[in-house]
Structure formats: C-alpha cells, structure tokens
C-alpha atoms as a PDB file:
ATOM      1  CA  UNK A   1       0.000   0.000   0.000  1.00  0.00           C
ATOM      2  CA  UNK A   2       1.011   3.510  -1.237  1.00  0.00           C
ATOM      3  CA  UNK A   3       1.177   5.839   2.101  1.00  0.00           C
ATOM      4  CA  UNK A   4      -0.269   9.372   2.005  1.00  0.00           C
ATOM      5  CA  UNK A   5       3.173  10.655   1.566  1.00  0.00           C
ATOM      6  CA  UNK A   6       4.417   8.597  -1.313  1.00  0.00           C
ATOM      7  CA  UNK A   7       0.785   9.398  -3.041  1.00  0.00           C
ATOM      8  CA  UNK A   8       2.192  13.357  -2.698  1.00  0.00           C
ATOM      9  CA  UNK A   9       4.920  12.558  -4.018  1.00  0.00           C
ATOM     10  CA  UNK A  10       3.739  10.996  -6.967  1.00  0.00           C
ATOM     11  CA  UNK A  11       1.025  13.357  -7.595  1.00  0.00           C
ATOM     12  CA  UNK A  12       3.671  16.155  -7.230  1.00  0.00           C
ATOM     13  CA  UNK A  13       6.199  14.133  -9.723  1.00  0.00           C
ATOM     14  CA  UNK A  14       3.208  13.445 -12.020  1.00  0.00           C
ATOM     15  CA  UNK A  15       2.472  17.535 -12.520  1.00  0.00           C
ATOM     16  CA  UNK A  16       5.674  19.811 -11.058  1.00  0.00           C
ATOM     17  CA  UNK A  17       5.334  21.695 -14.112  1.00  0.00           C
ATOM     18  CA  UNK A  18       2.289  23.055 -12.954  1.00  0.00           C
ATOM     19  CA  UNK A  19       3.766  24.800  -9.901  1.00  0.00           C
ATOM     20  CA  UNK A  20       5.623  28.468 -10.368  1.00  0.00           C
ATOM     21  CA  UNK A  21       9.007  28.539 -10.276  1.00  0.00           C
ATOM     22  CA  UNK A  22      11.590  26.033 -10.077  1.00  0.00           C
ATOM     23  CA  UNK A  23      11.514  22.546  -9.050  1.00  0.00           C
ATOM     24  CA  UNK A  24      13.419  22.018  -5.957  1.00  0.00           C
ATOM     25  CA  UNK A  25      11.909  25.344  -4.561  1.00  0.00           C
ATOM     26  CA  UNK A  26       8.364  23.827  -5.387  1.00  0.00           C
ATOM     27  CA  UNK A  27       9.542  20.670  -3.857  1.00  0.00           C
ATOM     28  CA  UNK A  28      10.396  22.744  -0.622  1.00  0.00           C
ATOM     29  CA  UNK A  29       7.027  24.741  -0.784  1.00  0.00           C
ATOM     30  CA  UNK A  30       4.485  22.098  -1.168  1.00  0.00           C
ATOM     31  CA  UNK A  31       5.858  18.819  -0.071  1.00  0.00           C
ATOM     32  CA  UNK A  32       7.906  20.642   2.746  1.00  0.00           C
ATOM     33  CA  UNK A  33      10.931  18.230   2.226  1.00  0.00           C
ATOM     34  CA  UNK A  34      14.310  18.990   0.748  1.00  0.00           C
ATOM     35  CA  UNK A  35      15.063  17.610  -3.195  1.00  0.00           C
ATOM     36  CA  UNK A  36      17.615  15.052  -1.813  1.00  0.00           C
ATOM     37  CA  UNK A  37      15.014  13.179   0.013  1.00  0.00           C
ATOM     38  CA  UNK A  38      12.348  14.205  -2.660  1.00  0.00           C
ATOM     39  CA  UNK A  39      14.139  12.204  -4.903  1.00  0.00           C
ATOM     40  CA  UNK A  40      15.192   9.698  -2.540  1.00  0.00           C
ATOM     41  CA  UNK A  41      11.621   8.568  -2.540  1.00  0.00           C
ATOM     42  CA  UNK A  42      11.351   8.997  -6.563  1.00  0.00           C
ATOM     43  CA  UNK A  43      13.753   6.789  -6.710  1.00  0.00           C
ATOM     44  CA  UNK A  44      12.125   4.082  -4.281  1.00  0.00           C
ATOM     45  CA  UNK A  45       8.707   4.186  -5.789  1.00  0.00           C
ATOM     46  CA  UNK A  46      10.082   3.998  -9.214  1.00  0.00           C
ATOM     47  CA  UNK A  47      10.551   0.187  -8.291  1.00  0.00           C
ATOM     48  CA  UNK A  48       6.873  -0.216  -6.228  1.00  0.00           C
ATOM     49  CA  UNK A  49       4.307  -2.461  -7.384  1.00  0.00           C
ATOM     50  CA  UNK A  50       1.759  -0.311  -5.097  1.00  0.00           C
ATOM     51  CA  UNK A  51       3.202   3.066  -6.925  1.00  0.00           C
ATOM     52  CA  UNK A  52       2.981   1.721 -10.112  1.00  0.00           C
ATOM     53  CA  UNK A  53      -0.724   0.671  -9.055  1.00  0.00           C
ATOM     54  CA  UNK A  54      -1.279   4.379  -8.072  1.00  0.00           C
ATOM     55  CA  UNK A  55       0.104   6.158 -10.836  1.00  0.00           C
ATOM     56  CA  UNK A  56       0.907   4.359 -13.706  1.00  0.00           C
ATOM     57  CA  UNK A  57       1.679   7.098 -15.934  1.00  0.00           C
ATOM     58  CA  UNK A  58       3.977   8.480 -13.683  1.00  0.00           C
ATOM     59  CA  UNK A  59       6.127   5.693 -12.799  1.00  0.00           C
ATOM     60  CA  UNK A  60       6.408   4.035 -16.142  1.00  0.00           C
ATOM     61  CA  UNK A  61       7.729   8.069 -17.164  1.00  0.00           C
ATOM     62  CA  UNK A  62      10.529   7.743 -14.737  1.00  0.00           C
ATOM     63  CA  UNK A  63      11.456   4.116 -15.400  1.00  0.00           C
ATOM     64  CA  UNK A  64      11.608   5.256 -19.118  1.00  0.00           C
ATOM     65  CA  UNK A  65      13.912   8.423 -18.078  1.00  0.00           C
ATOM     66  CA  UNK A  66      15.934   6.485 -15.793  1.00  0.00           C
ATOM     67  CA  UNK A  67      16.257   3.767 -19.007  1.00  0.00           C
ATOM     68  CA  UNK A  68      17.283   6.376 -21.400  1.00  0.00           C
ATOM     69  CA  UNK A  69      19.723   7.688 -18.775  1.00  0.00           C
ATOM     70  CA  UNK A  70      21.438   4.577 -18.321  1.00  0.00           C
ATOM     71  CA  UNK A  71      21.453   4.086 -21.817  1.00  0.00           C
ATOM     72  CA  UNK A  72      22.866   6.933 -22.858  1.00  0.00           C
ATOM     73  CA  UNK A  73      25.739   6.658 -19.938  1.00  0.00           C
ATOM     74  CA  UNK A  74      26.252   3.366 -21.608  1.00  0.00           C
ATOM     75  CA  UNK A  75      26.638   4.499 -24.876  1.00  0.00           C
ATOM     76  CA  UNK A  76      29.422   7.148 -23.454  1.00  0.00           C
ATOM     77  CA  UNK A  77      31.220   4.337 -21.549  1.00  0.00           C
ATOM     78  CA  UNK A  78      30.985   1.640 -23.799  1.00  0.00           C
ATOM     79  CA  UNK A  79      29.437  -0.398 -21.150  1.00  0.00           C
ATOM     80  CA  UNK A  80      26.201  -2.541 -21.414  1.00  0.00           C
ATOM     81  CA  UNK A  81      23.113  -1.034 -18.496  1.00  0.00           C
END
C-alpha cells in the first residue's frame, strides 16, 4: 500500500510543471521536504508495485527516463546497463 506521503509525491512528480518557479523550490514549498530526500523517494517508488498501481503514468515516465539515462551513460562508456 502507497502511504499518504508517497501518493504526494507521486502526484507532485506526475504535474511539477504546474507549480511556479523552479523545481526544488516547489519541492520545498508544497511537499515541505528537501530535493535530496524528494528524490530519494522517486527513486524508491520507481521500483513499487503499489506506486505503479497508483500512478501508472507516472512511474512508467521515470522508469523510461531512468532507461534512457542509463542508456545513454552506456553508450558514453561503452558499457552494457
């Protein structure tokens, strides 16, 4: 089960772009949390079953992103991800 939380930081991830300014200072603002443990928790629900359950969209965006990143470090290493 997705806590309360982890559902505001998923709705947050799923529509930043909506809030003024830039992202870590929204992060601050509205989630009242620093970016390092903002994305702490990005990080750990990119790999949750219950996240995934929540927000689909969302999570299968950042697993794509954090795909393309690895691929692309790849690429630049000449290392398989």
């Amino acid at each position: 089960m997705v806590s309360e939380r982890d559902r505001e930081v998923l709705d947050f991830e799923g529509s930043w772009w909506l809030f003024p300014g830039p992202k870590d200072r929204a992060i601050r603002e509205y989630l009242d949390m620093s970016a390092a443990r903002y994305y702490q928790a990005v990080r750990r629900l990119m790999d949750d079953a219950d996240a995934l359950a929540y927000a689909p969209m969302t999570v299968m965006r950042l697993r794509r992103m954090r795909s393309e990143r690895l691929q692309q470090i790849a690429r630049r290493t000449g290392t398989t991800p």
